[in-house]
Protein backbone atom coordinates (compact mmCIF):
# COMPACT_ATOMS: atom_id res chain seq x y z
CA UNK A 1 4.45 1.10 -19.03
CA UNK A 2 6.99 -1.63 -18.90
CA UNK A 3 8.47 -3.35 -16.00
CA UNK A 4 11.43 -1.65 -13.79
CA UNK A 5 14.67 -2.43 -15.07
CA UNK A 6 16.38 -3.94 -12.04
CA UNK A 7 20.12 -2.57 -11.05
CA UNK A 8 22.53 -5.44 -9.78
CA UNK A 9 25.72 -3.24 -10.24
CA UNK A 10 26.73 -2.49 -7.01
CA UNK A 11 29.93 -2.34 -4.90
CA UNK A 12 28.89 -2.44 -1.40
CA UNK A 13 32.40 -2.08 0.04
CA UNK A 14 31.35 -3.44 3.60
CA UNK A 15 33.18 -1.85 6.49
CA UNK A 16 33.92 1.28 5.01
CA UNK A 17 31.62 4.73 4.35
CA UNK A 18 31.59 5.64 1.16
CA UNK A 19 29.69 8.71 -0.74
CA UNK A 20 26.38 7.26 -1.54
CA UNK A 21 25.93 9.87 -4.06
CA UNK A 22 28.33 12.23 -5.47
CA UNK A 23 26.54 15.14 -4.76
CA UNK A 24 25.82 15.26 -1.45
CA UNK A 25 27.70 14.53 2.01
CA UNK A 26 25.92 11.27 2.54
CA UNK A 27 27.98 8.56 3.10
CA UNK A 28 27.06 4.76 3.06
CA UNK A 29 28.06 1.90 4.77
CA UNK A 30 26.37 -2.02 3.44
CA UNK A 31 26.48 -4.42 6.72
CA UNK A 32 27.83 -7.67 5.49
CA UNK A 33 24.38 -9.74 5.59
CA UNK A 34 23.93 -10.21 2.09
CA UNK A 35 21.39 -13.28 1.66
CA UNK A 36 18.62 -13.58 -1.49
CA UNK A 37 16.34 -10.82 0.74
CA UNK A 38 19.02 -8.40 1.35
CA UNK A 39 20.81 -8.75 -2.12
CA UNK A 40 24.71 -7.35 -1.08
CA UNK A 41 24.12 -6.44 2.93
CA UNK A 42 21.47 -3.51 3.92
CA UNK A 43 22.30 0.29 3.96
CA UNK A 44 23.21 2.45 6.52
CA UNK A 45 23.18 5.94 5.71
CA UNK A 46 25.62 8.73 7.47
CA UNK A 47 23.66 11.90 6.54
CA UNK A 48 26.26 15.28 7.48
CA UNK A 49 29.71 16.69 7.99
CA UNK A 50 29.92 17.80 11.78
CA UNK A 51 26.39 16.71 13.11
CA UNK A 52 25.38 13.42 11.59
CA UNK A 53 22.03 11.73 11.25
CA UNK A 54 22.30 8.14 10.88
CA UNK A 55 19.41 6.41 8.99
CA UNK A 56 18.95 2.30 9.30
CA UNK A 57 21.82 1.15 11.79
CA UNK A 58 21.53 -1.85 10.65
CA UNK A 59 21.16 -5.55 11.94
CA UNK A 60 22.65 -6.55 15.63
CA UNK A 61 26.19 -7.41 14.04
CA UNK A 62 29.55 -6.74 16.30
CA UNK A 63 31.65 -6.01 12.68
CA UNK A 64 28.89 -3.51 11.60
CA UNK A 65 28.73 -1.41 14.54
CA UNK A 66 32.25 -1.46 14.80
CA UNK A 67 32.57 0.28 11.64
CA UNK A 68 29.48 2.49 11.79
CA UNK A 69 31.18 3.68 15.41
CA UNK A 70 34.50 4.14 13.15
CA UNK A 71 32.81 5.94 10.45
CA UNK A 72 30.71 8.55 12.73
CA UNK A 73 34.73 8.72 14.18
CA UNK A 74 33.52 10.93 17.40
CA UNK A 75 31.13 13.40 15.84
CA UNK A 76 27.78 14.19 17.51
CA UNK A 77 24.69 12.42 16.03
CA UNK A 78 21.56 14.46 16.24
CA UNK A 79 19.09 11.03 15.76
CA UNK A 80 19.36 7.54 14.72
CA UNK A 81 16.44 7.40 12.32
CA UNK A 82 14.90 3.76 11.38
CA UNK A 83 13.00 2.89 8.41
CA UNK A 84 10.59 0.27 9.91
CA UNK A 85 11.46 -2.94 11.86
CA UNK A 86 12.90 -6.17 9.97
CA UNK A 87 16.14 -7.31 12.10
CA UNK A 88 17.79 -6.31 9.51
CA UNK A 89 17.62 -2.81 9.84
CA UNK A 90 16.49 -1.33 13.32
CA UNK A 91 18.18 -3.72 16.07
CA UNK A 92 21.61 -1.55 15.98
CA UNK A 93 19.65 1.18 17.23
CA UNK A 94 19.25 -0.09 21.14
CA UNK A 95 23.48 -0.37 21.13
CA UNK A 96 24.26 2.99 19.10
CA UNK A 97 22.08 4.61 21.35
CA UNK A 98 23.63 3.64 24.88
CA UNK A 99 27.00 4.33 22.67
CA UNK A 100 26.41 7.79 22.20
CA UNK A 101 23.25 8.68 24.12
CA UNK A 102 21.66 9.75 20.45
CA UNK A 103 17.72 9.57 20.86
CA UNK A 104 16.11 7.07 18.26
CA UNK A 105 13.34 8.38 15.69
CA UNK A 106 11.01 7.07 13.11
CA UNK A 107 8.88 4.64 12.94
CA UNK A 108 6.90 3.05 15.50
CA UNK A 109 7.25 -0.54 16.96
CA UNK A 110 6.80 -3.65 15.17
CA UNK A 111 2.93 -4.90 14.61
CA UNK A 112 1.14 -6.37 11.60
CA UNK A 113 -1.62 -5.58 9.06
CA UNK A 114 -4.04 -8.09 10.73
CA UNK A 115 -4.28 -10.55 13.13
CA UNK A 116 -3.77 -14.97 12.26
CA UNK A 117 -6.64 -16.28 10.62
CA UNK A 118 -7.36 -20.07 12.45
CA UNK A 119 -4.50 -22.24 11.81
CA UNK A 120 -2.11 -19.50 10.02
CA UNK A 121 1.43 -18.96 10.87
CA UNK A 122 3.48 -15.76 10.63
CA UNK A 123 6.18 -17.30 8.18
CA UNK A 124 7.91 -13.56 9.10
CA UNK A 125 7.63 -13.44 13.03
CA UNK A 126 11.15 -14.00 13.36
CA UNK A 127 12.01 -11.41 11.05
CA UNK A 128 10.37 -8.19 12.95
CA UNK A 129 12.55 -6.69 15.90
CA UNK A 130 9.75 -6.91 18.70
CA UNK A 131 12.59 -5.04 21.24
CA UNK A 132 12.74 -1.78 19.03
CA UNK A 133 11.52 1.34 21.22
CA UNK A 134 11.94 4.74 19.82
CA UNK A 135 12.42 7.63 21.25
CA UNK A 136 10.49 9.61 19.02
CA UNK A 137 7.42 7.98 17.17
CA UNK A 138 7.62 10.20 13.77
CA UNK A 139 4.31 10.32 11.82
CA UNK A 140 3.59 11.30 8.62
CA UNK A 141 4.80 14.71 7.95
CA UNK A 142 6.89 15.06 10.92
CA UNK A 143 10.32 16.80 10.27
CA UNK A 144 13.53 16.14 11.77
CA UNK A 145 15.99 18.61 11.69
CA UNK A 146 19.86 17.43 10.08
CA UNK A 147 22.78 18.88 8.61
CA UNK A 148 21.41 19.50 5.35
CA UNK A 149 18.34 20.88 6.57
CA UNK A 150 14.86 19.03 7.53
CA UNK A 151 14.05 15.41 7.21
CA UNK A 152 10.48 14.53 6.22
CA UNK A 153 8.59 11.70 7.17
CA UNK A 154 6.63 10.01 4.60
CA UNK A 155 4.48 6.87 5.72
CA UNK A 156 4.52 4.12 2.99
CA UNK A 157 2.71 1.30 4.65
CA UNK A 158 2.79 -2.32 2.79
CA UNK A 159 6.28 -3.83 3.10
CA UNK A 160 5.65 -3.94 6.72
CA UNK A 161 2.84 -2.02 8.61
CA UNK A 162 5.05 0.61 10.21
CA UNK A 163 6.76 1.35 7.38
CA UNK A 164 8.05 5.43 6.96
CA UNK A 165 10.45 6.89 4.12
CA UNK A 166 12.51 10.17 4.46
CA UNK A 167 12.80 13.25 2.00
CA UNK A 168 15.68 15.54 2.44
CA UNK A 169 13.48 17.81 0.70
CA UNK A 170 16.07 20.79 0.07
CA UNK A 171 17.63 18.12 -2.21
CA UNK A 172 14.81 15.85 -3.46
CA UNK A 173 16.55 13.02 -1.93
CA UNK A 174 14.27 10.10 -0.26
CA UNK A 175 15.42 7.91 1.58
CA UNK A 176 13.14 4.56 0.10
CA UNK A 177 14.60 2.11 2.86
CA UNK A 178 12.75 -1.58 1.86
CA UNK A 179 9.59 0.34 0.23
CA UNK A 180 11.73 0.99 -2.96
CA UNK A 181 14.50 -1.62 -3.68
CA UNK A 182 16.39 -0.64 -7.54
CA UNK A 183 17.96 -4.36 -7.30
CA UNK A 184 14.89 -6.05 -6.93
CA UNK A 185 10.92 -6.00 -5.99
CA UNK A 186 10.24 -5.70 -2.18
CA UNK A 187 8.61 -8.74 -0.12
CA UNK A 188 4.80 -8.06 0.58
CA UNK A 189 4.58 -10.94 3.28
CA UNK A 190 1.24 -11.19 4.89
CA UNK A 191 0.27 -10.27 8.01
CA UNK A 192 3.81 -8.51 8.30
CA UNK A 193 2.70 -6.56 5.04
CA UNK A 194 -0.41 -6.31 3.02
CA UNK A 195 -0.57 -5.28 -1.01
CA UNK A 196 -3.28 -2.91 -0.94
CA UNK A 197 -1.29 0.14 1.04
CA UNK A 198 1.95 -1.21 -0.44
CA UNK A 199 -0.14 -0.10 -3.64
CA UNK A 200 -1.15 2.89 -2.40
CA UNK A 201 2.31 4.36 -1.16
CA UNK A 202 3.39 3.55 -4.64
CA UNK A 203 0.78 5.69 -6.03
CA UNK A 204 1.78 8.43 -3.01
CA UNK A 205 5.40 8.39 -4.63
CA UNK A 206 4.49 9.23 -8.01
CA UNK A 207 3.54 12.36 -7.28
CA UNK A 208 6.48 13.62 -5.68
CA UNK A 209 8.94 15.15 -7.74
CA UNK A 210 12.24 13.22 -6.09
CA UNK A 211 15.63 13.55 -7.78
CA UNK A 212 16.70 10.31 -6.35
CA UNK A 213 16.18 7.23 -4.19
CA UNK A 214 18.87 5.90 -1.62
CA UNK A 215 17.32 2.54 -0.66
CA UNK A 216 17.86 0.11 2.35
CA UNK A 217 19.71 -2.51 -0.17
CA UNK A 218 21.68 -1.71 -3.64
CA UNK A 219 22.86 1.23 -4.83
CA UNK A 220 20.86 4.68 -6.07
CA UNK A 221 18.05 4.88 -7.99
CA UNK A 222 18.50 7.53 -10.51
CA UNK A 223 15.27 8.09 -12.01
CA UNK A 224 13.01 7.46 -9.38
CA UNK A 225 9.82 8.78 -10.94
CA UNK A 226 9.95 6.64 -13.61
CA UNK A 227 10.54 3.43 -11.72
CA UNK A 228 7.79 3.47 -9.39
CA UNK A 229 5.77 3.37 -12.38
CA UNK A 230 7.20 0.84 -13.45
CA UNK A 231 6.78 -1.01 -10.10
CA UNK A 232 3.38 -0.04 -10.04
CA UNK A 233 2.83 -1.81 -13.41
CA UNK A 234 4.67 -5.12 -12.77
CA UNK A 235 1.93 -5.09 -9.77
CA UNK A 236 -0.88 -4.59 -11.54
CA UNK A 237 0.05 -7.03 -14.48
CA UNK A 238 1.16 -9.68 -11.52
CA UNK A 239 -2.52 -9.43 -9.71
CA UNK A 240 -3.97 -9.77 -13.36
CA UNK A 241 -2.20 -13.26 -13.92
CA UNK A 242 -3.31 -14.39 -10.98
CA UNK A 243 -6.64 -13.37 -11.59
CA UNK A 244 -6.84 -15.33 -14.99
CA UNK A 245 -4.67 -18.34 -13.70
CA UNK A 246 -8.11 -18.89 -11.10
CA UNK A 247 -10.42 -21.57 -12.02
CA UNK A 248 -13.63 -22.87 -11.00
CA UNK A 249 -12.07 -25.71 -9.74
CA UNK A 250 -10.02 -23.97 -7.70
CA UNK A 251 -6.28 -23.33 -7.40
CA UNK A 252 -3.06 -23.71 -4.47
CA UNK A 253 -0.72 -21.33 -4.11
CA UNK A 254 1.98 -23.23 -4.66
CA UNK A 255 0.65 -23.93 -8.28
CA UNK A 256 0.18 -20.43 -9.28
CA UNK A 257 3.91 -19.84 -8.00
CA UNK A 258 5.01 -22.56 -10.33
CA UNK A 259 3.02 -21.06 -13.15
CA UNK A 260 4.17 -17.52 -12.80
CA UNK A 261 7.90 -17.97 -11.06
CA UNK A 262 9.81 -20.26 -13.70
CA UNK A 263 13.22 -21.07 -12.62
CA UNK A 264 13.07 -19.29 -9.67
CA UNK A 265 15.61 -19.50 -7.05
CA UNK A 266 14.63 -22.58 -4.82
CA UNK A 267 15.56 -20.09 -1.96
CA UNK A 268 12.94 -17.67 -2.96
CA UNK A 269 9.50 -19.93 -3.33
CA UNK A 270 8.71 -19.34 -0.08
CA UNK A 271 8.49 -15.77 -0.44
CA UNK A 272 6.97 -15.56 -4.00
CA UNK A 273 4.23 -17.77 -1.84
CA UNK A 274 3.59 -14.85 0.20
CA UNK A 275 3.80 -12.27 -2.75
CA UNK A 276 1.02 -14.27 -4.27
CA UNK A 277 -0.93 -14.67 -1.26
CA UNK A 278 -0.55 -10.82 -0.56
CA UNK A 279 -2.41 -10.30 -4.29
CA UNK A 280 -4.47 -12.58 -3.40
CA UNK A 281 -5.80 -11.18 -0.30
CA UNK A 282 -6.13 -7.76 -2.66
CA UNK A 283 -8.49 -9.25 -4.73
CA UNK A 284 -10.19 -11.46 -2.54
CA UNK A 285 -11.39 -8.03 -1.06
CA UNK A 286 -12.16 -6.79 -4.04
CA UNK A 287 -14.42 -9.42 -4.63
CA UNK A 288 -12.33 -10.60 -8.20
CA UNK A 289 -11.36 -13.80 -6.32
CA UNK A 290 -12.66 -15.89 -3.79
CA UNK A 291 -12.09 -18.74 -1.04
CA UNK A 292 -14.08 -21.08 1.39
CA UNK A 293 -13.38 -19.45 4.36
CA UNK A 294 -10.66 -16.75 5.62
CA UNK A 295 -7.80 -16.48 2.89
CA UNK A 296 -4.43 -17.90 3.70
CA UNK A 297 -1.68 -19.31 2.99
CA UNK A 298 -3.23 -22.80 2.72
CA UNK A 299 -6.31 -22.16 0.78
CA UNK A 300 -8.02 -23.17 -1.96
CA UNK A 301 -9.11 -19.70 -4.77
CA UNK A 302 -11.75 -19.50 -7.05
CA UNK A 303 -12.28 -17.26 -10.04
CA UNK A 304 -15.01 -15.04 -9.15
């Protein structure tokens, strides 16, 4: 299996809702945030006709919620449903809420894989909305009725702990919000995330049977199926450099990110750090790698 092939076609035509997919009344509108972690802005989705479901609001932007309260345009919303909680997705939900008295569903609140290790820093704390209170705390399973029939919960721990998809399942649409990116690989920052159940949800995804993606950044992904695999692959062949890249010496994180990210963007070291330090954790506890101490971000690995 070879590596995903990565989509950067889109349009995101901020401020306005357009038809995420030409088959279905779902309409999209991309906040203007884009940035190297949110590629053109991140998703909001309009799910209905009459009754609308709104999935990701968005980040705590005046321009966005303008036009998301422009695009709903009066109609009632039967639940504002969020993804998990980066600020870049759930914060809108406090505002839309006292807008239209719509009760707030999904995931539950912010908290991370594990606790510090001595000396570690959260390099992501800023990034997780710690004010995000739902009214509903969906778990997996859990069905939310919309327009086009019931919305599935799907829990897909690893990008962050919390972390749920949705499946219109009438119309094998999921809704991958930052589990499933087609534009690029998703950020598996420890202790905000954690590889091993970022693996796992992968592996949960393959075996549904999902006509397409609509993720929380870029546009559709058409053959979803066959990407995840692919995801799943550039994983495993990731945690395998790493492995053989270990020495008895022992090697820094920031040398294995030179060795494996060549010409990355200077803007992006800092989280293929973390990506590498999120493998690393993996196989630490699988006993293929090892370190003096707790792992972190600072220490020193050792082939096993």
């Amino acid at each position: 299996m070879t590596a995903p092939k990565f989509n950067l076609t889109f349009e995101p035509q901020h401020g306005v809702a357009v038809l995420a997919h030409p088959t279905l009344p779902i309409r999209r509108l991309t906040a203007g945030n884009p940035g190297p972690f949110t590629f053109h802005g991140t998703n909001t989705y309009i799910i209905g006709e009459t009754k609308l479901t709104i999935i990701d609001p968005g980040p705590a932007d005046e321009a966005h919620l303008a036009a998301l309260i422009a695009a709903i345009g009066g109609r009632p919303i039967e639940a504002i449903v969020v993804t998990h909680t980066h600020i870049d997705h759930s914060p809108l939900a406090a505002k839309l809420k006292a807008i239209t008295a719509a009760k707030i569903a999904g995931c539950g609140p912010h908290f991370n894989f594990r606790t510090l290790s001595a000396g570690e820093t959260n390099f992501l704390d800023a990034s997780g909305d710690k004010d995000y209170a739902p009214d509903w705390h969906m778990q997996d399973g859990d069905r939310l009725q919309t327009e086009l029939g019931p919305l599935s919960a799907i829990a897909t721990p690893g990008h962050t702990a919390n972390h749920l998809c949705f499946a219109l399942d009438d119309y094998g649409v999921l809704f991958s919000g930052d589990h499933i990116m087609g534009w690029s690989t998703s950020i598996v920052a420890p202790p905000d995330g954690a590889m091993a159940p970022y693996m796992a949800s992968l592996d949960r995804l393959i075996t549904r049977h999902d006509r397409f993606y609509l993720p929380g950044h870029g546009g559709a992904i058409e053959t979803p199926n066959r990407f995840v695999r692919g995801l799943r692959s550039h994983r495993r062949m990731r945690a395998r450099a790493i492995e053989s890249l270990l020495s008895d010496r022992g090697t820094a994180i920031p040398d294995l990110v030179s060795a494996l990210y060549t010409g990355i963007d200077p803007r992006l070291r800092g989280a293929a750090a973390l990506s590498v330090f999120a493998h690393l954790e993996e196989l630490v506890a699988k006993k293929s790698a090892c370190t003096n101490g707790a792992a972190t971000l600072s220490s020193i690995y050792f082939k096993q």
